[in-house]
C-alpha atoms as a PDB file:
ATOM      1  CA  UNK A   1      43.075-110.242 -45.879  1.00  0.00           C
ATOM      2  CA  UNK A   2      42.340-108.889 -49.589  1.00  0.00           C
ATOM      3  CA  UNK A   3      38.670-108.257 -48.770  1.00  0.00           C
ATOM      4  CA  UNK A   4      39.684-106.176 -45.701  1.00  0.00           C
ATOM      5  CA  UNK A   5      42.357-104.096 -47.935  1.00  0.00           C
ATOM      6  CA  UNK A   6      39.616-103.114 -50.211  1.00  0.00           C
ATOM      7  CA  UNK A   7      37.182-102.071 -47.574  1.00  0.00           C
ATOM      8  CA  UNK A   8      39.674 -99.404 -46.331  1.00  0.00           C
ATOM      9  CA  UNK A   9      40.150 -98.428 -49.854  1.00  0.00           C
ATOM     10  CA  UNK A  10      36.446 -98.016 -50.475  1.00  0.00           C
ATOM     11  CA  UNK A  11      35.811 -96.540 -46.916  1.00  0.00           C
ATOM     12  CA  UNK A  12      38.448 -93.880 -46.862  1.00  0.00           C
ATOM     13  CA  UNK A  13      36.843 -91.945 -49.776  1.00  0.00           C
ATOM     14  CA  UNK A  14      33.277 -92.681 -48.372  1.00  0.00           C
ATOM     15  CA  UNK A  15      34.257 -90.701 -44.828  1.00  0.00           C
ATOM     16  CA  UNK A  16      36.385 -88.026 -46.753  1.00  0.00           C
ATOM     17  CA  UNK A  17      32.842 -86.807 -48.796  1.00  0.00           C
ATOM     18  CA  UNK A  18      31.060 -86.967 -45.821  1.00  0.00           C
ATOM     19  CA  UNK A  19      33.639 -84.630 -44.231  1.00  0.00           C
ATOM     20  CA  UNK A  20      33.882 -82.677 -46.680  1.00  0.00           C
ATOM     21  CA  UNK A  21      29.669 -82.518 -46.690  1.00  0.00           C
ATOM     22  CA  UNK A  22      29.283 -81.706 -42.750  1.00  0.00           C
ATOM     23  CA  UNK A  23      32.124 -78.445 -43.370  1.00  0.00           C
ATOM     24  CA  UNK A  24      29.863 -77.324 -46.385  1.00  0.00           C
ATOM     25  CA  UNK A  25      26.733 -77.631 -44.203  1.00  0.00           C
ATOM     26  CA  UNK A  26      28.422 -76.110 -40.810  1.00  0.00           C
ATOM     27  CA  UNK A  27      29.729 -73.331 -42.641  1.00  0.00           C
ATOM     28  CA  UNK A  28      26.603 -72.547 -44.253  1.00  0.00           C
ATOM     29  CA  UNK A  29      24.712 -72.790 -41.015  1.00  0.00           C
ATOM     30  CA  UNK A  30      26.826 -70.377 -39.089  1.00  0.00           C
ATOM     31  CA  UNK A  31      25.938 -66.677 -39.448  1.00  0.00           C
ATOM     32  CA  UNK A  32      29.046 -64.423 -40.231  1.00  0.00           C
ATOM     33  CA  UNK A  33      30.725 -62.930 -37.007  1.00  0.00           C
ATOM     34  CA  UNK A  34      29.201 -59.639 -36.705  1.00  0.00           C
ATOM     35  CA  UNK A  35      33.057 -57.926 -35.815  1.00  0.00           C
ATOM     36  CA  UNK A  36      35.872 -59.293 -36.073  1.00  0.00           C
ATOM     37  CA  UNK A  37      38.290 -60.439 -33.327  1.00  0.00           C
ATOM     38  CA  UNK A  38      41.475 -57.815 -32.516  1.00  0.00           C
ATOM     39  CA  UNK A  39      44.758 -60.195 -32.688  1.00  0.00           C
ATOM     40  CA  UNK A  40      46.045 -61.203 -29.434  1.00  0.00           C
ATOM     41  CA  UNK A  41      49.068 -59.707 -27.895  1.00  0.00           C
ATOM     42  CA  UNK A  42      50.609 -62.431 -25.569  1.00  0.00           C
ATOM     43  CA  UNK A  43      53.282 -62.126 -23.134  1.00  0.00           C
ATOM     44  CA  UNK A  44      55.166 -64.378 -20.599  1.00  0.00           C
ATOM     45  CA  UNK A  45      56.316 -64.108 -16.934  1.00  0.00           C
ATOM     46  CA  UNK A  46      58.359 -66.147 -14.688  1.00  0.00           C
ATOM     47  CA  UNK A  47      57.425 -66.074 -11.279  1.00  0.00           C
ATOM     48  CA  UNK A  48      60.292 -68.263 -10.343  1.00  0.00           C
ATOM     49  CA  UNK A  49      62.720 -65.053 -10.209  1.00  0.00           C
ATOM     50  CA  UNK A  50      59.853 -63.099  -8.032  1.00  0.00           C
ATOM     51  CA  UNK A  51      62.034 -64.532  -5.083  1.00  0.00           C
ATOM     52  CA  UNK A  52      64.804 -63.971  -6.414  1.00  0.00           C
ATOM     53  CA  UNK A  53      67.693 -62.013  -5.383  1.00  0.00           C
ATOM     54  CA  UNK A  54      66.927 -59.586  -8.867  1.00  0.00           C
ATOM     55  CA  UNK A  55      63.025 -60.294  -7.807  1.00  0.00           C
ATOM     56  CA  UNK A  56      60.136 -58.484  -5.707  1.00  0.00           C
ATOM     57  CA  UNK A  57      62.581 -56.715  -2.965  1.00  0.00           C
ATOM     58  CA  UNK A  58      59.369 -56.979  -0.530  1.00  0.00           C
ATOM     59  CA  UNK A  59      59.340 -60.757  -1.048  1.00  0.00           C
ATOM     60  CA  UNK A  60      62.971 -60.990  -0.527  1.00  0.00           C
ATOM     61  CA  UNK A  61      62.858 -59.072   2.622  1.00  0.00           C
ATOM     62  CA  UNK A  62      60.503 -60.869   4.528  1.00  0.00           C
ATOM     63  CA  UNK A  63      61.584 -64.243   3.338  1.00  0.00           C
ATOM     64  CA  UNK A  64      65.355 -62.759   5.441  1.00  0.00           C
ATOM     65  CA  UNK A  65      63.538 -61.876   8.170  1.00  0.00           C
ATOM     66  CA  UNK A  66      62.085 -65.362   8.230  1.00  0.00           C
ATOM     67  CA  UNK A  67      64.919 -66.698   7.959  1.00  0.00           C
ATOM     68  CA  UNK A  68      66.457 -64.655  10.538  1.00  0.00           C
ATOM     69  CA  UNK A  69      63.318 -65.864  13.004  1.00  0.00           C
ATOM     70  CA  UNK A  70      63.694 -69.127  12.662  1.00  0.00           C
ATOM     71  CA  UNK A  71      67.525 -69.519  12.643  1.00  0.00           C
ATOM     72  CA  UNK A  72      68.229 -70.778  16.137  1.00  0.00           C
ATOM     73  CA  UNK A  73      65.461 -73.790  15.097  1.00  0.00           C
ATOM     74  CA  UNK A  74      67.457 -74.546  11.586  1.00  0.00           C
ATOM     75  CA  UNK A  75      70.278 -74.534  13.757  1.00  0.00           C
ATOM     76  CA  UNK A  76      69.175 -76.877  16.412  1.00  0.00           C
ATOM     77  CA  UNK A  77      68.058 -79.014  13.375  1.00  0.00           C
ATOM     78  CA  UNK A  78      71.630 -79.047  12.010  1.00  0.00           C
ATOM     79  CA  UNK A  79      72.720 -80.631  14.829  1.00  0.00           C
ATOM     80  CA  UNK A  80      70.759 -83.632  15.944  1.00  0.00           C
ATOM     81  CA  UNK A  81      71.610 -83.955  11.597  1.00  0.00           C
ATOM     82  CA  UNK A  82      75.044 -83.725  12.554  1.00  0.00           C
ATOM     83  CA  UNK A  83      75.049 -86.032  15.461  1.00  0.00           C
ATOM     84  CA  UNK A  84      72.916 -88.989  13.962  1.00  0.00           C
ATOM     85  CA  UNK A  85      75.422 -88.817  11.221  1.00  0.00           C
ATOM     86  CA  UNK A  86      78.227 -88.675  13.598  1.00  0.00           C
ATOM     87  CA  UNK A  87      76.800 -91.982  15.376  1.00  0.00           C
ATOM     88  CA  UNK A  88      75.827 -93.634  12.349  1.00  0.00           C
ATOM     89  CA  UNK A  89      79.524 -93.565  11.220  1.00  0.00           C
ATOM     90  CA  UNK A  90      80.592 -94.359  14.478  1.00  0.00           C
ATOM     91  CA  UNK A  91      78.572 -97.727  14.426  1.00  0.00           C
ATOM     92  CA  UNK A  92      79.742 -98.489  11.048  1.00  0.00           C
ATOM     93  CA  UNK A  93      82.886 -98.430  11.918  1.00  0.00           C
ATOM     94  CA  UNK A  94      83.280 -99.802  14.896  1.00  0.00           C
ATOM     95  CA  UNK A  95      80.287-102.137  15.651  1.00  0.00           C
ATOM     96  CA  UNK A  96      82.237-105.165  14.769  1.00  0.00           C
ATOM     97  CA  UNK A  97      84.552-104.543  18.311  1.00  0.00           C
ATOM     98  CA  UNK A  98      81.692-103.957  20.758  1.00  0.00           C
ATOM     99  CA  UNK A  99      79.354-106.383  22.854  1.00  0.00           C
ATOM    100  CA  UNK A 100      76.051-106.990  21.934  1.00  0.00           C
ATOM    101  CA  UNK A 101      74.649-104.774  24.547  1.00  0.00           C
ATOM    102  CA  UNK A 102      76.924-102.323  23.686  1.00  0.00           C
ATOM    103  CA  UNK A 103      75.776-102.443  20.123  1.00  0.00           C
ATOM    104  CA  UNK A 104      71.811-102.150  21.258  1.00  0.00           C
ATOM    105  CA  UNK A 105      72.723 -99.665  23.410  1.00  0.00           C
ATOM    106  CA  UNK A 106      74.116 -97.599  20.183  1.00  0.00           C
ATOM    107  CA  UNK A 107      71.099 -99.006  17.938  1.00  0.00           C
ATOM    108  CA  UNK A 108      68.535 -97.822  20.366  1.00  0.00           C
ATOM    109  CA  UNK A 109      70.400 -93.965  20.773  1.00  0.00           C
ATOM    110  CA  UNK A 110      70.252 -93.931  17.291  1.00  0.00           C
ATOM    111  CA  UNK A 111      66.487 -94.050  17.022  1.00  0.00           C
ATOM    112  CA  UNK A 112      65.969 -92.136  19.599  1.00  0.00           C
ATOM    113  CA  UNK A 113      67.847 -89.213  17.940  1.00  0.00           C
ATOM    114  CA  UNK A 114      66.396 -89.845  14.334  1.00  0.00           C
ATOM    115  CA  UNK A 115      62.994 -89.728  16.149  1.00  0.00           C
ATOM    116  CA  UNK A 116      63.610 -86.634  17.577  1.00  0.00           C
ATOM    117  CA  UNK A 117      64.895 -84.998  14.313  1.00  0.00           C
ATOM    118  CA  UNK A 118      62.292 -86.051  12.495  1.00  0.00           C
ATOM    119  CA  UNK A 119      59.896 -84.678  14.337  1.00  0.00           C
ATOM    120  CA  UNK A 120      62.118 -81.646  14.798  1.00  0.00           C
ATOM    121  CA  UNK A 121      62.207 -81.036  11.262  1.00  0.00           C
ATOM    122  CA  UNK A 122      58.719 -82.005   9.984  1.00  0.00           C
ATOM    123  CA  UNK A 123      57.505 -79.408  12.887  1.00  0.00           C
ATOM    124  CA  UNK A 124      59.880 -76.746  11.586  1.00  0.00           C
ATOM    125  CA  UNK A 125      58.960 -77.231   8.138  1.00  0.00           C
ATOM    126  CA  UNK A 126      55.003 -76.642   9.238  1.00  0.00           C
ATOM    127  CA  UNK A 127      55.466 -73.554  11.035  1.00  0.00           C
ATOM    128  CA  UNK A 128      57.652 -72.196   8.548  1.00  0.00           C
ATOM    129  CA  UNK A 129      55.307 -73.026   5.708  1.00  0.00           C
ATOM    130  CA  UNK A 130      52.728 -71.399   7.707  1.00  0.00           C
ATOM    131  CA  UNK A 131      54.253 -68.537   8.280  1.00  0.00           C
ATOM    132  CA  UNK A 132      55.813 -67.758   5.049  1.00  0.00           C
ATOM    133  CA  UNK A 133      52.453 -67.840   3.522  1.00  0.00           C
ATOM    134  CA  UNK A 134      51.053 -65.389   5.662  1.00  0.00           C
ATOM    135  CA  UNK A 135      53.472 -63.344   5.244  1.00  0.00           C
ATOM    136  CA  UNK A 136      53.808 -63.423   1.699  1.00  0.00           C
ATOM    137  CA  UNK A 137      49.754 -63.523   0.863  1.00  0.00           C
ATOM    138  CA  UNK A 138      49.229 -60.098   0.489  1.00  0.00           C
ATOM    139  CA  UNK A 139      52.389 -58.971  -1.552  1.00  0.00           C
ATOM    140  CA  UNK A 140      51.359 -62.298  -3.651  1.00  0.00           C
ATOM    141  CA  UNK A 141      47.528 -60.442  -3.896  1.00  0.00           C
ATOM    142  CA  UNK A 142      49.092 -57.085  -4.919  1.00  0.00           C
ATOM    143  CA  UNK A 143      51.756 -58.797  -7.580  1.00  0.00           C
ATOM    144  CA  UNK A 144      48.724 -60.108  -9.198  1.00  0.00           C
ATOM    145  CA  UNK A 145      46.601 -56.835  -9.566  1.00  0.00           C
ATOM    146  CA  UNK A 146      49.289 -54.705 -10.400  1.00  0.00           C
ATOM    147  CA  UNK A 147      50.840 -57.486 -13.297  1.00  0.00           C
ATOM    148  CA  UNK A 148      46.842 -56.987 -14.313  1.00  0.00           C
ATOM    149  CA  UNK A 149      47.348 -53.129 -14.413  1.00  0.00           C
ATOM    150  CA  UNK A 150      50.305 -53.584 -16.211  1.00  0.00           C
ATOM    151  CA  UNK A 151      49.096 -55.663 -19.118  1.00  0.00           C
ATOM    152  CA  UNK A 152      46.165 -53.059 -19.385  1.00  0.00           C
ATOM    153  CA  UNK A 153      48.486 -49.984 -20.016  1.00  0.00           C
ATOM    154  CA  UNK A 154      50.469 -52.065 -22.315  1.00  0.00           C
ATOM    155  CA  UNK A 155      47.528 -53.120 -24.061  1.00  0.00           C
ATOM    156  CA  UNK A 156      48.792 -57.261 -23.511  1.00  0.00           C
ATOM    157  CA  UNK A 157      45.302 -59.788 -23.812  1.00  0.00           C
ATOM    158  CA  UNK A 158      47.249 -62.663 -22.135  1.00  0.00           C
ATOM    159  CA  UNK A 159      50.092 -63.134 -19.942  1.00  0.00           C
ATOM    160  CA  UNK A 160      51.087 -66.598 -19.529  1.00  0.00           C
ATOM    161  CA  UNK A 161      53.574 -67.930 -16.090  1.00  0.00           C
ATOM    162  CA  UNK A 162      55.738 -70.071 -17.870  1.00  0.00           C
ATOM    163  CA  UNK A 163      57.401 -71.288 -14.058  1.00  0.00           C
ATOM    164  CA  UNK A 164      55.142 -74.358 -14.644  1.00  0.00           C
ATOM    165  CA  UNK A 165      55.211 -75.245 -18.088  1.00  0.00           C
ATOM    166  CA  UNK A 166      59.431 -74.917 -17.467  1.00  0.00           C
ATOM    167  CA  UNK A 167      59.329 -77.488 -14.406  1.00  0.00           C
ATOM    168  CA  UNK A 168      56.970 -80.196 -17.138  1.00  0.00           C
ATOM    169  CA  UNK A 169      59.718 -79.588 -19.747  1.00  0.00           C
ATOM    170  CA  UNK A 170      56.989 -78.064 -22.134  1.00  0.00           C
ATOM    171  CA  UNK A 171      58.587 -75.064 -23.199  1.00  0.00           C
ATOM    172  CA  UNK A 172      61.133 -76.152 -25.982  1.00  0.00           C
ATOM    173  CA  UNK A 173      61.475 -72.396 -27.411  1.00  0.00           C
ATOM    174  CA  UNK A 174      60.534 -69.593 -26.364  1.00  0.00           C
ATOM    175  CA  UNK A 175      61.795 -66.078 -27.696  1.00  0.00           C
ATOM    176  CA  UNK A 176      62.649 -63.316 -24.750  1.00  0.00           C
ATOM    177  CA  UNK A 177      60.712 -60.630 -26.739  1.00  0.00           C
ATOM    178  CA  UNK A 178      57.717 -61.115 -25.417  1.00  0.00           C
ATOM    179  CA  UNK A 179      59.065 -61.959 -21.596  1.00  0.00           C
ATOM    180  CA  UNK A 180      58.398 -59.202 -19.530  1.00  0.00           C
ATOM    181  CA  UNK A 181      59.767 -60.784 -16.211  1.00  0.00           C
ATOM    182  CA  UNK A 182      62.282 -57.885 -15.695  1.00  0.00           C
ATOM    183  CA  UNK A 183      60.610 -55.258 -16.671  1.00  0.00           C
ATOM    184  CA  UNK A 184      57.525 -55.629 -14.358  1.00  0.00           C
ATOM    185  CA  UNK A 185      59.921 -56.534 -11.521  1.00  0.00           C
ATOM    186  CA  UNK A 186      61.252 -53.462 -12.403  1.00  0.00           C
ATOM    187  CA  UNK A 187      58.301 -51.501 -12.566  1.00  0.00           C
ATOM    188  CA  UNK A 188      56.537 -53.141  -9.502  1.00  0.00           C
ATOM    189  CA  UNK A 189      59.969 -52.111  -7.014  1.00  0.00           C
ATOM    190  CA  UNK A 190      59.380 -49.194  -8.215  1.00  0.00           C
ATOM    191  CA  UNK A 191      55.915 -48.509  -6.833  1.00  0.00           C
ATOM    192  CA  UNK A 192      56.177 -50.508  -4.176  1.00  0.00           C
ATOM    193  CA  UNK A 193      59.506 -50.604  -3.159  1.00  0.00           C
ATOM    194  CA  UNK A 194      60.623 -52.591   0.400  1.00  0.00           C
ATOM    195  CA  UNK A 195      59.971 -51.069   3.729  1.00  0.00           C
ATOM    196  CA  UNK A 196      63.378 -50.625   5.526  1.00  0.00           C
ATOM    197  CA  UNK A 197      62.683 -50.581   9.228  1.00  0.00           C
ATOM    198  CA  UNK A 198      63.323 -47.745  11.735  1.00  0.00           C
ATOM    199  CA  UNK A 199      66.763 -47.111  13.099  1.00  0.00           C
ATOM    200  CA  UNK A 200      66.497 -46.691  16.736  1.00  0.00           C
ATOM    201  CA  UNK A 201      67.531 -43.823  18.120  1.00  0.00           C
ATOM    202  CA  UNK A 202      70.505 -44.224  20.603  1.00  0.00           C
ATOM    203  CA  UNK A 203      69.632 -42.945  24.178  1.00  0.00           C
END
């Protein structure tokens, strides 16, 4: 155990020269940068509030008219919820006073409506999915060039989306100086403000 001791005391010094040597002989191998690089501007965005209610208003309005589509479906979905619940209580409580076909008669309705909601709602959800992104794909595309056009006039090297690094927990500080969230939202409803749709005309 003593001979090991003083190998780490010998060794330590050994690989702190040799260090030391390979920084005097990289630094003396690489040339001198010929210009010098401009400091870094850095700003952050949250793209969490870009569907928002205070977000991109063109988002928002065809994620309601979406919504709107597919309400009678969300309904119907709300219902075979509400009546497998509704059964499932129903056989708790009173599964103890029926017959045994009675009770499989109750068991097998019960599957037969989770079934169907499942499939109900994983359908829904696909459709949905599908259809919010194509909706939302090009005002998604034209965020992203115009938050480019924005950093450019404001002469920003790097904006970072902190929505991701917030949902990891890896953002323990962050000061709101430098997060322009609400004032490109601002800018961007600006120029491209939401389309309100035609009135009709009454006859």
């Amino acid at each position: 155990m003593r001979s090991m001791h003083m190998f780490g005391w010998i060794l330590v010094p050994i690989l702190g020269i040799m260090w030391w040597q390979g920084q005097q002989q990289q630094s003396a191998s690489q040339p001198a940068p010929s210009q010098a690089i401009p400091p870094a501007r850095i700003a952050v965005i949250d793209s969490t509030v870009f569907s928002s209610e205070q977000g991109i208003q063109q988002l928002q309005q065809q994620m309601r008219l979406l919504d709107e589509k597919y309400k009678p479906q969300f309904d119907e979905l709300k219902r075979y919820q509400q009546e497998v619940a509704a059964l499932e209580r129903e056989i708790n409580t009173k599964a103890a006073n029926w017959t045994i076909e009675v009770r499989q008669q109750k068991q097998e309705e019960l599957q037969d409506k989770q079934i169907k909601m499942k499939r109900l709602r994983e359908d829904l959800e696909r459709r949905y999915k599908r259809d919010l992104q194509r909706v939302t794909q090009p005002i998604s595309e034209r965020v992203r060039t115009y938050l480019q056009q924005y950093a450019k006039r404001r002469g920003i090297t790097l904006i970072l989306d902190v929505a991701p690094l917030n949902q990891a927990g890896a953002v323990p500080y962050l000061d709101k100086a430098i997060d322009v969230t609400e004032d490109f939202i601002s800018e961007y409803n600006q120029k491209y403000p939401a389309i309100q749709p035609a009135k009709s005309s009454s006859p």
